[in-house]
PDB file of N, CA and C in Angstrom:
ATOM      1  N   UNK A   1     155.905  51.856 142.960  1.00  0.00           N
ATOM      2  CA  UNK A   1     154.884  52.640 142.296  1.00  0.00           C
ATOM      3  C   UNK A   1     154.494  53.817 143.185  1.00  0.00           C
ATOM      4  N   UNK A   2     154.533  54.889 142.549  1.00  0.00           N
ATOM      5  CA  UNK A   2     153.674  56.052 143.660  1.00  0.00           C
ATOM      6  C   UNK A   2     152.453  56.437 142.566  1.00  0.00           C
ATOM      7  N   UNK A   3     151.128  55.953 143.053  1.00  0.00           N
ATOM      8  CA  UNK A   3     150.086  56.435 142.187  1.00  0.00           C
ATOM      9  C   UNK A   3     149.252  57.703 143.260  1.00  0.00           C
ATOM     10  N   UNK A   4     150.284  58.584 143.864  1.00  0.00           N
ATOM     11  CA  UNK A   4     149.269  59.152 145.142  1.00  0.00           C
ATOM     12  C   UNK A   4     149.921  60.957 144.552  1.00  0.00           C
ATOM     13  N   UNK A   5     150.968  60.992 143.644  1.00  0.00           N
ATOM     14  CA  UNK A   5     150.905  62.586 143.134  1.00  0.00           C
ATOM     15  C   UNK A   5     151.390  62.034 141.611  1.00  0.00           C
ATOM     16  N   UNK A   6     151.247  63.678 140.836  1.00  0.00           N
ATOM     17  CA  UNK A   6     151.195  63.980 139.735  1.00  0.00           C
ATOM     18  C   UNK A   6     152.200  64.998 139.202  1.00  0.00           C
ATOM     19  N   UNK A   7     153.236  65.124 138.415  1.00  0.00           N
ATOM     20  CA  UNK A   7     154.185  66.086 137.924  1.00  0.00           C
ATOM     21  C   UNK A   7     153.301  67.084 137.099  1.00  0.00           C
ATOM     22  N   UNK A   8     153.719  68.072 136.836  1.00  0.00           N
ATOM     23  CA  UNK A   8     152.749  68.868 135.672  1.00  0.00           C
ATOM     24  C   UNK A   8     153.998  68.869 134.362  1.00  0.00           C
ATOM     25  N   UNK A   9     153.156  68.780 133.301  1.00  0.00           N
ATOM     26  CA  UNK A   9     153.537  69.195 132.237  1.00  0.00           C
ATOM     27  C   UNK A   9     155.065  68.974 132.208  1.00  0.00           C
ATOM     28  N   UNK A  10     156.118  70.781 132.301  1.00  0.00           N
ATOM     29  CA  UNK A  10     156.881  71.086 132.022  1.00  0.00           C
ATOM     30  C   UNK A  10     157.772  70.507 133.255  1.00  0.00           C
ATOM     31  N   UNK A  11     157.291  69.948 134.794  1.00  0.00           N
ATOM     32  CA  UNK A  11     158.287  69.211 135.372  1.00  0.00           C
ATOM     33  C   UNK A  11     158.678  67.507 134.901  1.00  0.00           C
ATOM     34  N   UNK A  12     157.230  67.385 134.368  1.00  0.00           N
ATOM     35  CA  UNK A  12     157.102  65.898 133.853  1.00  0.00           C
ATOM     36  C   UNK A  12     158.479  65.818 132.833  1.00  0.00           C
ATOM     37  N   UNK A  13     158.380  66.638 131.631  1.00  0.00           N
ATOM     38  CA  UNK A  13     159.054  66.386 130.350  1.00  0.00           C
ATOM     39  C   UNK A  13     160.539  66.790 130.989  1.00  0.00           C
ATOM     40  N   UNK A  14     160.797  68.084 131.794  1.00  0.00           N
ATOM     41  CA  UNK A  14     162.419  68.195 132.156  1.00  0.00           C
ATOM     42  C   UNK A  14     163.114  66.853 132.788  1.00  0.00           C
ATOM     43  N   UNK A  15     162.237  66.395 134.022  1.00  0.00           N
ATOM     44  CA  UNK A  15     162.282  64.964 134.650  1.00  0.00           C
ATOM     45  C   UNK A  15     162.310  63.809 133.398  1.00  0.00           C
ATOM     46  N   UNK A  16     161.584  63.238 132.641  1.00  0.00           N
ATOM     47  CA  UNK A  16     161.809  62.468 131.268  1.00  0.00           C
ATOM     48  C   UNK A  16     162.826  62.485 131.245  1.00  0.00           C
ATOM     49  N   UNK A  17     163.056  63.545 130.467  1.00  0.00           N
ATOM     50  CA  UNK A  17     165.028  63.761 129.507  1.00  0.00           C
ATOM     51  C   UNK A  17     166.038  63.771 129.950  1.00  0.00           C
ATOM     52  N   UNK A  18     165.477  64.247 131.236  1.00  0.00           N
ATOM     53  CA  UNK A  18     166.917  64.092 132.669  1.00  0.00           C
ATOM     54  C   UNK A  18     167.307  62.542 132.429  1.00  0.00           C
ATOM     55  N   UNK A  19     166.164  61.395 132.824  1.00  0.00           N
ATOM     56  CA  UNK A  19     166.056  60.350 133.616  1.00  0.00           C
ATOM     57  C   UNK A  19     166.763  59.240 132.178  1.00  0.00           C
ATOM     58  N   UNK A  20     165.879  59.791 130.800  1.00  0.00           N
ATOM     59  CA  UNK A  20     166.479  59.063 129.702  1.00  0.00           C
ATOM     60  C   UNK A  20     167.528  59.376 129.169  1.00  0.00           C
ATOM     61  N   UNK A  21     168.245  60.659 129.705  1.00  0.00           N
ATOM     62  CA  UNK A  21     169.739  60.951 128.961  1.00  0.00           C
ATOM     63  C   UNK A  21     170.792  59.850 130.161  1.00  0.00           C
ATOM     64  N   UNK A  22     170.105  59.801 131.416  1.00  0.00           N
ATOM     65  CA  UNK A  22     170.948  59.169 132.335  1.00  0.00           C
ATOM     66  C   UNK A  22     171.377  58.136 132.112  1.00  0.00           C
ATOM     67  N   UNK A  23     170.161  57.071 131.673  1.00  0.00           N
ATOM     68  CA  UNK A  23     169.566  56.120 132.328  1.00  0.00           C
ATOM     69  C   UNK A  23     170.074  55.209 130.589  1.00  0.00           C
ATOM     70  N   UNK A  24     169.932  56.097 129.302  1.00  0.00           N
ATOM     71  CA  UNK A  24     170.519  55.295 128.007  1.00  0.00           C
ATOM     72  C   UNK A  24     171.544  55.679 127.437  1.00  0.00           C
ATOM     73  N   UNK A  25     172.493  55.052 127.540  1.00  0.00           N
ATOM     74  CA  UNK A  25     174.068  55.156 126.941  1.00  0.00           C
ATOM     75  C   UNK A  25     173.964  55.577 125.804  1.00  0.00           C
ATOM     76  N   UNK A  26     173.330  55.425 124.527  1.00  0.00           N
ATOM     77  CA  UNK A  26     173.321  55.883 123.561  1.00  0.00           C
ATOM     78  C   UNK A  26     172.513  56.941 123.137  1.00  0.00           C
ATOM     79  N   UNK A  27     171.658  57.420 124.588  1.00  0.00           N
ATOM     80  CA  UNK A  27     170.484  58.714 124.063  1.00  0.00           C
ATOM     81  C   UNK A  27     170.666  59.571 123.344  1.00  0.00           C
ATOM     82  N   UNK A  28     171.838  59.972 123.129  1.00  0.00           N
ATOM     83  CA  UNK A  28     172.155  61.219 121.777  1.00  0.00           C
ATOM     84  C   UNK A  28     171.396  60.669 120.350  1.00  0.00           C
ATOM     85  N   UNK A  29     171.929  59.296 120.254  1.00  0.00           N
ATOM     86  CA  UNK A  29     171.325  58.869 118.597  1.00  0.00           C
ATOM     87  C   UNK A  29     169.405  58.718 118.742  1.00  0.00           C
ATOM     88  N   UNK A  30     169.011  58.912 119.813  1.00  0.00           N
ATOM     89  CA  UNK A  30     167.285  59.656 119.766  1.00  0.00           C
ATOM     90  C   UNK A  30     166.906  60.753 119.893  1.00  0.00           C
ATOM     91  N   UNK A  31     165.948  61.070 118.501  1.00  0.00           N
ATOM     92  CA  UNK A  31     165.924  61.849 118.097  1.00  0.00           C
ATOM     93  C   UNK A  31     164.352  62.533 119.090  1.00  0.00           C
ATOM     94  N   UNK A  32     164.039  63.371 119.736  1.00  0.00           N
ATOM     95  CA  UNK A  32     162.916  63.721 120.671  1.00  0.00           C
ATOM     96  C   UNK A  32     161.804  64.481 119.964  1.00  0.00           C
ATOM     97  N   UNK A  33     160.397  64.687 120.125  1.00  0.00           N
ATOM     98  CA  UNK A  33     159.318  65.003 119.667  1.00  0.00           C
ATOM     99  C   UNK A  33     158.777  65.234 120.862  1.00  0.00           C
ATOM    100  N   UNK A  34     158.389  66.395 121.552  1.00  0.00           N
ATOM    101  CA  UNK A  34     157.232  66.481 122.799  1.00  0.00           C
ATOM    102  C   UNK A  34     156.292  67.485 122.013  1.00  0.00           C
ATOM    103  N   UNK A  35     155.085  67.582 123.132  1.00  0.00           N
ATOM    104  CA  UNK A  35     153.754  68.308 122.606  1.00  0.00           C
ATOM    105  C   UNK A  35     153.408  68.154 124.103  1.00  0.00           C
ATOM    106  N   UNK A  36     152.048  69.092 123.780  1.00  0.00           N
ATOM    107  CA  UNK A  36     151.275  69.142 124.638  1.00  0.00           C
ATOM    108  C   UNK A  36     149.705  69.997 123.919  1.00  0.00           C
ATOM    109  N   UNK A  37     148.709  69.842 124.840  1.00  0.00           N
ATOM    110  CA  UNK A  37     147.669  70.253 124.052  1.00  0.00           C
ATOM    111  C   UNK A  37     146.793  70.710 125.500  1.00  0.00           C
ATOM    112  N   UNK A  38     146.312  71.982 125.487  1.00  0.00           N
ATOM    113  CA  UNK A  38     144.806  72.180 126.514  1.00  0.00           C
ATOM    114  C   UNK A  38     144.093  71.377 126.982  1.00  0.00           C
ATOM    115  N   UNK A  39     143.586  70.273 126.114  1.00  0.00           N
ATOM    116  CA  UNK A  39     143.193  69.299 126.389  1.00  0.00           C
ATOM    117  C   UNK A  39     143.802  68.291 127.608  1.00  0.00           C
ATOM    118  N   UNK A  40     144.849  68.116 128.342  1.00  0.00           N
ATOM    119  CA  UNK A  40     145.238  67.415 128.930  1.00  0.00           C
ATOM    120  C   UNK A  40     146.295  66.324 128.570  1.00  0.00           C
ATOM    121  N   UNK A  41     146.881  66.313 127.236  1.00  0.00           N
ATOM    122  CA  UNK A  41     147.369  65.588 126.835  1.00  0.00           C
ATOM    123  C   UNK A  41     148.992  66.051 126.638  1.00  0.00           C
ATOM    124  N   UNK A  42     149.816  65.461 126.775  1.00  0.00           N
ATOM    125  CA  UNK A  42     151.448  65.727 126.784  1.00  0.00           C
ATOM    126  C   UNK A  42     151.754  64.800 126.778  1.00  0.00           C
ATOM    127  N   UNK A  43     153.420  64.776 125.874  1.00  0.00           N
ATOM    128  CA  UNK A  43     154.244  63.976 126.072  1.00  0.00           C
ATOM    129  C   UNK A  43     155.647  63.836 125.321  1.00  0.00           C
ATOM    130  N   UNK A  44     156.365  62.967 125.224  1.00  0.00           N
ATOM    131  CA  UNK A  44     157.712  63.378 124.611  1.00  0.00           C
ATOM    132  C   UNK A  44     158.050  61.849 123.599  1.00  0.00           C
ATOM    133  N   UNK A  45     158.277  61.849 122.996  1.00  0.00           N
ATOM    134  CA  UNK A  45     158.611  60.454 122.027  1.00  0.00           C
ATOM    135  C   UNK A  45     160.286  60.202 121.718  1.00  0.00           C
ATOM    136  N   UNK A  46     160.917  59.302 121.675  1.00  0.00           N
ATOM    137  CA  UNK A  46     162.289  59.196 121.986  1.00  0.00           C
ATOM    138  C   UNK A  46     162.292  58.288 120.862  1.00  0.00           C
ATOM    139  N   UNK A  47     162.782  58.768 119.350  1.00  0.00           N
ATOM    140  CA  UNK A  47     163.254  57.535 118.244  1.00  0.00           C
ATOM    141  C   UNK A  47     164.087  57.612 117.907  1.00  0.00           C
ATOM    142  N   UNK A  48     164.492  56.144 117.191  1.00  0.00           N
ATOM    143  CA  UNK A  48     165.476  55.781 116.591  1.00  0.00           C
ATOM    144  C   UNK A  48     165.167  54.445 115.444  1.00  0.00           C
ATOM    145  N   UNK A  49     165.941  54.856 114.151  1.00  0.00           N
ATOM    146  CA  UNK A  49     165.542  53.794 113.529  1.00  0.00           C
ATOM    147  C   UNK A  49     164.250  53.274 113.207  1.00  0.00           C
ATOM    148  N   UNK A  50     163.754  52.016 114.029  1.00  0.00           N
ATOM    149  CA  UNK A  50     162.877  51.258 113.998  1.00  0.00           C
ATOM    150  C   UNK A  50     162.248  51.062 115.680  1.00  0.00           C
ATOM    151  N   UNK A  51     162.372  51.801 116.754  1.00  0.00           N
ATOM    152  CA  UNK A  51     162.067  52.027 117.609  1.00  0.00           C
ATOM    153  C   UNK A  51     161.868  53.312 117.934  1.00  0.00           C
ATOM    154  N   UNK A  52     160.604  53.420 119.046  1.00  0.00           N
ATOM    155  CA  UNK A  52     159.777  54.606 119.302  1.00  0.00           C
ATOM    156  C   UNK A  52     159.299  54.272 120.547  1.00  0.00           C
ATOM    157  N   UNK A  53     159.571  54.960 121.710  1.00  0.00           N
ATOM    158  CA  UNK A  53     159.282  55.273 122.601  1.00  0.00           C
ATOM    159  C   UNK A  53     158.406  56.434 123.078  1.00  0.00           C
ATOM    160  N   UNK A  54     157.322  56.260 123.716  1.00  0.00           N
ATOM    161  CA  UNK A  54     156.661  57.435 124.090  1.00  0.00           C
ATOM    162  C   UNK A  54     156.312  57.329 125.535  1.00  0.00           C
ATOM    163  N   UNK A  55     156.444  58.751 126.203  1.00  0.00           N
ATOM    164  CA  UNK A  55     155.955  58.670 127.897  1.00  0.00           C
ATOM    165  C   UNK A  55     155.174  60.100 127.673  1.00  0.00           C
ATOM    166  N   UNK A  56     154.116  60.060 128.970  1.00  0.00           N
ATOM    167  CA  UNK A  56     153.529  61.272 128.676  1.00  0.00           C
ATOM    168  C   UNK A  56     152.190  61.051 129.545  1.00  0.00           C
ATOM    169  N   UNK A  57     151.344  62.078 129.381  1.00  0.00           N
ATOM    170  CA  UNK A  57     150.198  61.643 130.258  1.00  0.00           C
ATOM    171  C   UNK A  57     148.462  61.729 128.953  1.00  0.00           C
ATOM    172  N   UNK A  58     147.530  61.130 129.651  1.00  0.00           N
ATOM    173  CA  UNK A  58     146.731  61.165 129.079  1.00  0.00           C
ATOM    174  C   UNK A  58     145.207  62.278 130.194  1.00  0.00           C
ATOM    175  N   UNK A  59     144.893  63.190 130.262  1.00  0.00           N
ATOM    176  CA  UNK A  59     144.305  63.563 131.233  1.00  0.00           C
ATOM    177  C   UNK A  59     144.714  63.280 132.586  1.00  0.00           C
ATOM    178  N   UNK A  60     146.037  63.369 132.831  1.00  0.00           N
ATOM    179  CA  UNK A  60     146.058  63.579 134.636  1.00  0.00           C
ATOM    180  C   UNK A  60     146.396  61.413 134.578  1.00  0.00           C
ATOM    181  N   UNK A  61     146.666  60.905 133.855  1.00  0.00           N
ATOM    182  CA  UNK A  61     146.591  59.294 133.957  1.00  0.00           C
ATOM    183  C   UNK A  61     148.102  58.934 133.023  1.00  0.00           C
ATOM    184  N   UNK A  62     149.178  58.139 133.726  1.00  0.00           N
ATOM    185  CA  UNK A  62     150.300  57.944 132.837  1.00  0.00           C
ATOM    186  C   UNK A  62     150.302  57.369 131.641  1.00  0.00           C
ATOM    187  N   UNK A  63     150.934  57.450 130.081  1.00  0.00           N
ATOM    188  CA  UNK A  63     150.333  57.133 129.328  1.00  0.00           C
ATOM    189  C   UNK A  63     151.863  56.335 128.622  1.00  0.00           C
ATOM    190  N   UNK A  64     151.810  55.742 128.144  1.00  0.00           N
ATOM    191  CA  UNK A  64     153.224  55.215 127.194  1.00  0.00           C
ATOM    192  C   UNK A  64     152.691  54.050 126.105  1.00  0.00           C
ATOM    193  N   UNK A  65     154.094  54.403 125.172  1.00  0.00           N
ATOM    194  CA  UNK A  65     154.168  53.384 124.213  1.00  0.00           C
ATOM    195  C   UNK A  65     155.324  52.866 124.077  1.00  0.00           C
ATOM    196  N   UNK A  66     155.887  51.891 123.045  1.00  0.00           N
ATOM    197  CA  UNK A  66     157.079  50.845 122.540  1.00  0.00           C
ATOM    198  C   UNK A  66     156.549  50.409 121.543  1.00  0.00           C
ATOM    199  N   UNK A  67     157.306  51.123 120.458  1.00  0.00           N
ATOM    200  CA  UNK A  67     157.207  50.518 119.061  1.00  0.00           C
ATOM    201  C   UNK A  67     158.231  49.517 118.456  1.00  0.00           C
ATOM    202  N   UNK A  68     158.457  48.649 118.019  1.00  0.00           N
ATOM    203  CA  UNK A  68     159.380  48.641 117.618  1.00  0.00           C
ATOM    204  C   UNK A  68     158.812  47.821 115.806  1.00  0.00           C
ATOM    205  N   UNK A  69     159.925  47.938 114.815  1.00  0.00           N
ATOM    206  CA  UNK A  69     159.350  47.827 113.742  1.00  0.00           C
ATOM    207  C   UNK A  69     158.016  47.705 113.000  1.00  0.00           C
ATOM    208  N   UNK A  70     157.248  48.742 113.861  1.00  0.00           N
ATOM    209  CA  UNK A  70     155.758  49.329 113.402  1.00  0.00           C
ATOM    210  C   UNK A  70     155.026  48.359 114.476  1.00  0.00           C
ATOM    211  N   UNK A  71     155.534  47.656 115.452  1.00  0.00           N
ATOM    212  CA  UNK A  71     154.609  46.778 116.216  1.00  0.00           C
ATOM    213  C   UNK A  71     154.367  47.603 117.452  1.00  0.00           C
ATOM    214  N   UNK A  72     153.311  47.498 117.962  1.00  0.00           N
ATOM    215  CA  UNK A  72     153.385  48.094 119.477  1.00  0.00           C
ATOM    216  C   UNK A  72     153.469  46.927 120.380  1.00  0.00           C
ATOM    217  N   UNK A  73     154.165  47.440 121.201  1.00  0.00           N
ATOM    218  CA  UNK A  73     154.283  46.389 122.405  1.00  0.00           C
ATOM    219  C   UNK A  73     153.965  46.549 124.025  1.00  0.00           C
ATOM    220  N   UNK A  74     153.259  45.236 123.934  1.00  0.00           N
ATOM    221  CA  UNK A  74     152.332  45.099 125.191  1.00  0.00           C
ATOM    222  C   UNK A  74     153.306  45.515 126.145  1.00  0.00           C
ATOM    223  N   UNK A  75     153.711  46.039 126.843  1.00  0.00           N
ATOM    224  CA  UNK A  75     154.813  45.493 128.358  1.00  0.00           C
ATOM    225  C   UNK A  75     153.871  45.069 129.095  1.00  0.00           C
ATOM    226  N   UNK A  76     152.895  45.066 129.245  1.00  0.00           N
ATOM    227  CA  UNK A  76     151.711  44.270 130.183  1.00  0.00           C
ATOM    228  C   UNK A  76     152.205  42.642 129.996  1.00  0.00           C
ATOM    229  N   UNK A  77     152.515  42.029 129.502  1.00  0.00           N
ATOM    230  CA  UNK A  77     153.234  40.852 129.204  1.00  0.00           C
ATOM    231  C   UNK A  77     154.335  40.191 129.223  1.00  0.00           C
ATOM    232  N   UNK A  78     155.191  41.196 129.620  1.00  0.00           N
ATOM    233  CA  UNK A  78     156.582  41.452 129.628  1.00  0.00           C
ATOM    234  C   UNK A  78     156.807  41.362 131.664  1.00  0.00           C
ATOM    235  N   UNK A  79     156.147  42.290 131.835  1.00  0.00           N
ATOM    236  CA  UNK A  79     156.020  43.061 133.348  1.00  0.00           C
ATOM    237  C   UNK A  79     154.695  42.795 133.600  1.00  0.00           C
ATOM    238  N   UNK A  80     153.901  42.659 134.489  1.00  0.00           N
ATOM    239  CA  UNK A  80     152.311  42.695 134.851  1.00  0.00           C
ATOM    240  C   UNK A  80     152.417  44.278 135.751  1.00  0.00           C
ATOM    241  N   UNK A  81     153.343  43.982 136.425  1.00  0.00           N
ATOM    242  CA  UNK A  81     153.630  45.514 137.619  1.00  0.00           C
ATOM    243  C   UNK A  81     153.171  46.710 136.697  1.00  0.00           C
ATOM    244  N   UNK A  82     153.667  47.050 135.365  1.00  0.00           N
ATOM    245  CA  UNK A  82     152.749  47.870 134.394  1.00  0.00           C
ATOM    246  C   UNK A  82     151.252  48.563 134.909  1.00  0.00           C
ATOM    247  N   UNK A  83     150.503  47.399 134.537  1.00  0.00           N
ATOM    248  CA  UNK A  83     149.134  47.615 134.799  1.00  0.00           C
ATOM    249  C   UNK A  83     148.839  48.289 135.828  1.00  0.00           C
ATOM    250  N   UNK A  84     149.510  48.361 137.211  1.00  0.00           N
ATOM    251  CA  UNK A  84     149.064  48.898 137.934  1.00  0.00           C
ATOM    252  C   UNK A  84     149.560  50.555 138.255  1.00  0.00           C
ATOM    253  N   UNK A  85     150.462  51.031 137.256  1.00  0.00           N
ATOM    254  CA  UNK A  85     150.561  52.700 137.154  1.00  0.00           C
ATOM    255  C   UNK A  85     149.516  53.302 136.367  1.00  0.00           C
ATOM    256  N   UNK A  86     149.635  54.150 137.405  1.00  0.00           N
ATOM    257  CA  UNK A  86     148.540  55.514 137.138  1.00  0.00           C
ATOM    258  C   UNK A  86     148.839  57.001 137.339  1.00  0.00           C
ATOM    259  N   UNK A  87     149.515  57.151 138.241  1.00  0.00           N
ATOM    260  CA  UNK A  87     150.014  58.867 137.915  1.00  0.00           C
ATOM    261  C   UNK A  87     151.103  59.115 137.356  1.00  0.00           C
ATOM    262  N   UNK A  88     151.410  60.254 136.635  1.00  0.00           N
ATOM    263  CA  UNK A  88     152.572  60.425 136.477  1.00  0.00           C
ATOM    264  C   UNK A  88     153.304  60.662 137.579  1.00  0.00           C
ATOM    265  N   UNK A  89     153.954  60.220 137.604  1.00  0.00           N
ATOM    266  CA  UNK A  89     154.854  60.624 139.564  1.00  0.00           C
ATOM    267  C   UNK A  89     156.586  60.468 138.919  1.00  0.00           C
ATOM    268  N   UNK A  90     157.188  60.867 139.092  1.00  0.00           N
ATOM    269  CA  UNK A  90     158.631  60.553 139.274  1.00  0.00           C
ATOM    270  C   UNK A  90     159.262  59.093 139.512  1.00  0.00           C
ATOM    271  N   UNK A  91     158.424  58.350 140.228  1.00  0.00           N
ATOM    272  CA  UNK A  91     159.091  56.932 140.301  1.00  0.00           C
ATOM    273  C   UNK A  91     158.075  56.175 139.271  1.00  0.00           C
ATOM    274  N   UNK A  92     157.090  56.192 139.175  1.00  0.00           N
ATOM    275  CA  UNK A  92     156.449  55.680 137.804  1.00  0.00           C
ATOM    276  C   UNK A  92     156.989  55.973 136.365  1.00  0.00           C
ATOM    277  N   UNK A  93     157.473  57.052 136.301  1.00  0.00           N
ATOM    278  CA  UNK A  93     158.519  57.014 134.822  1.00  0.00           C
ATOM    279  C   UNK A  93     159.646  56.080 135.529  1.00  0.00           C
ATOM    280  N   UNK A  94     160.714  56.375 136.059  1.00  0.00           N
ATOM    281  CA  UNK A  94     161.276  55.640 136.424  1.00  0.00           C
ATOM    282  C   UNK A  94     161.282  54.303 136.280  1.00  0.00           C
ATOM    283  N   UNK A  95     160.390  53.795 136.536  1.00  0.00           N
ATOM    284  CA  UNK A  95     159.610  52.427 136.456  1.00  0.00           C
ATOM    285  C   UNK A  95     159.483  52.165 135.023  1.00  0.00           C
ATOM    286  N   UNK A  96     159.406  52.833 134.321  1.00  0.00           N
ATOM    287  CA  UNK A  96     158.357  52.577 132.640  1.00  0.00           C
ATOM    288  C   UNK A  96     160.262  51.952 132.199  1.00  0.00           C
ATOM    289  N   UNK A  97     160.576  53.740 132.255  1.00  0.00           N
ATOM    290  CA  UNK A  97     161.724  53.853 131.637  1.00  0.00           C
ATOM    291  C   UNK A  97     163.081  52.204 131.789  1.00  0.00           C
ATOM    292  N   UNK A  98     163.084  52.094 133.071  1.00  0.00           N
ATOM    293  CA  UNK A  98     163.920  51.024 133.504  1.00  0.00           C
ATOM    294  C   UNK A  98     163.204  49.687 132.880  1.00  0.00           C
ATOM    295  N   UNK A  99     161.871  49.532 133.099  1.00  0.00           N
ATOM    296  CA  UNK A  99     160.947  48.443 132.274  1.00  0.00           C
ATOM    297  C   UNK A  99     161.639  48.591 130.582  1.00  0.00           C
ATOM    298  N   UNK A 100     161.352  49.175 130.320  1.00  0.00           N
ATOM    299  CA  UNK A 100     161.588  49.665 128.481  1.00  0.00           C
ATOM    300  C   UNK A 100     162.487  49.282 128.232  1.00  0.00           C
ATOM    301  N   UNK A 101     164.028  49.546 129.214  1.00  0.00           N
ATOM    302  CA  UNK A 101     165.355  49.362 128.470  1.00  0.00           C
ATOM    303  C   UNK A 101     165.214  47.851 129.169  1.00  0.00           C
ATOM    304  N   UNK A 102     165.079  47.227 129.729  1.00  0.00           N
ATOM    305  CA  UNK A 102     164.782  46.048 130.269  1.00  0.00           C
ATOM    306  C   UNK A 102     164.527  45.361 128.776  1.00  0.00           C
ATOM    307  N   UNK A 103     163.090  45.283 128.772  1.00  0.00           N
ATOM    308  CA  UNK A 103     162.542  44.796 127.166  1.00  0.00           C
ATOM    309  C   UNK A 103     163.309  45.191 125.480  1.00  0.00           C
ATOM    310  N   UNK A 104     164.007  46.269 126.052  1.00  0.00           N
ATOM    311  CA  UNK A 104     164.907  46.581 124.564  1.00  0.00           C
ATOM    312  C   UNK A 104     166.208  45.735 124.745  1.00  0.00           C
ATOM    313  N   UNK A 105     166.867  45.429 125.978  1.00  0.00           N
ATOM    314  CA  UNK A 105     167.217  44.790 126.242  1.00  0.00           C
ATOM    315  C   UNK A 105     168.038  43.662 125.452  1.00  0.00           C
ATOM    316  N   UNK A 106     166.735  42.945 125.034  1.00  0.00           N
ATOM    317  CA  UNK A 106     166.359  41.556 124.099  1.00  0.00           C
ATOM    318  C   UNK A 106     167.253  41.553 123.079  1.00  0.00           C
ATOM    319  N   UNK A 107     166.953  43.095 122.225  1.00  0.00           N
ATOM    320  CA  UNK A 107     167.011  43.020 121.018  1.00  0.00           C
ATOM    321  C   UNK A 107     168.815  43.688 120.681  1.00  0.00           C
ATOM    322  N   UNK A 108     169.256  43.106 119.809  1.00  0.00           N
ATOM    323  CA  UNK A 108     170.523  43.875 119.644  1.00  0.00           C
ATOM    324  C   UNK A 108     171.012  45.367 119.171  1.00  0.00           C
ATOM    325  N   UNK A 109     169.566  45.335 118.198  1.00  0.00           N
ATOM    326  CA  UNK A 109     169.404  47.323 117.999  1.00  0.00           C
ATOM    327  C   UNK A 109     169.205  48.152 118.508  1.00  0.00           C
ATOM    328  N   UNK A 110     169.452  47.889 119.621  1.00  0.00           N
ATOM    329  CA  UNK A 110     169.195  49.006 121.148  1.00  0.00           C
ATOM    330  C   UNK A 110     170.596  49.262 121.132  1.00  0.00           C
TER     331      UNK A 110
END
């Protein structure tokens, strides 16, 4: 975990797409959605099908989701190590990302 720096914005999302084109054999068939808003809020969403991935920040604090057939999913339950990220940093996506395909893992529609 590095909760001691923060990516901005446009290094955050280039770093993302880098790390998820690497990191998922099939990333072409996800389809991407990013934003960002004044407010502090950014992020990029990675779907397919019946799964939805989101990384991104919430005010300066790392933020993510895992959908899968309209359910959200805890990874706090999965992983406990979760709970304890807080910046966006480069090895904290890292972390999410490797967690995520971990838990997709499971399922054969990954």
């Amino acid at each position: 975990m590095d909760n001691n720096s923060d990516l901005n914005y446009e290094e955050a999302i280039s770093f993302i797409k880098k790390t998820f084109i690497e990191k998922v054999a099939n990333s072409y068939s996800y389809k991407q959605n990013q934003y960002s808003d004044p407010h502090g809020y950014w992020g990029i969403t990675f779907s397919k099908e019946n799964i939805s991935i989101f990384l991104g920040s919430e005010r300066s604090s790392i933020d993510y989701r895992l959908t899968i057939n309209g359910n959200n999913i805890y990874l706090g339950s999965f992983d406990d190590r979760v709970l304890q990220l807080k910046n966006t940093s480069k090895k904290n996506f890292i972390f999410l990302i490797d967690l995520i395909l971990r838990y997709l893992a499971q399922y054969p529609i990954v």
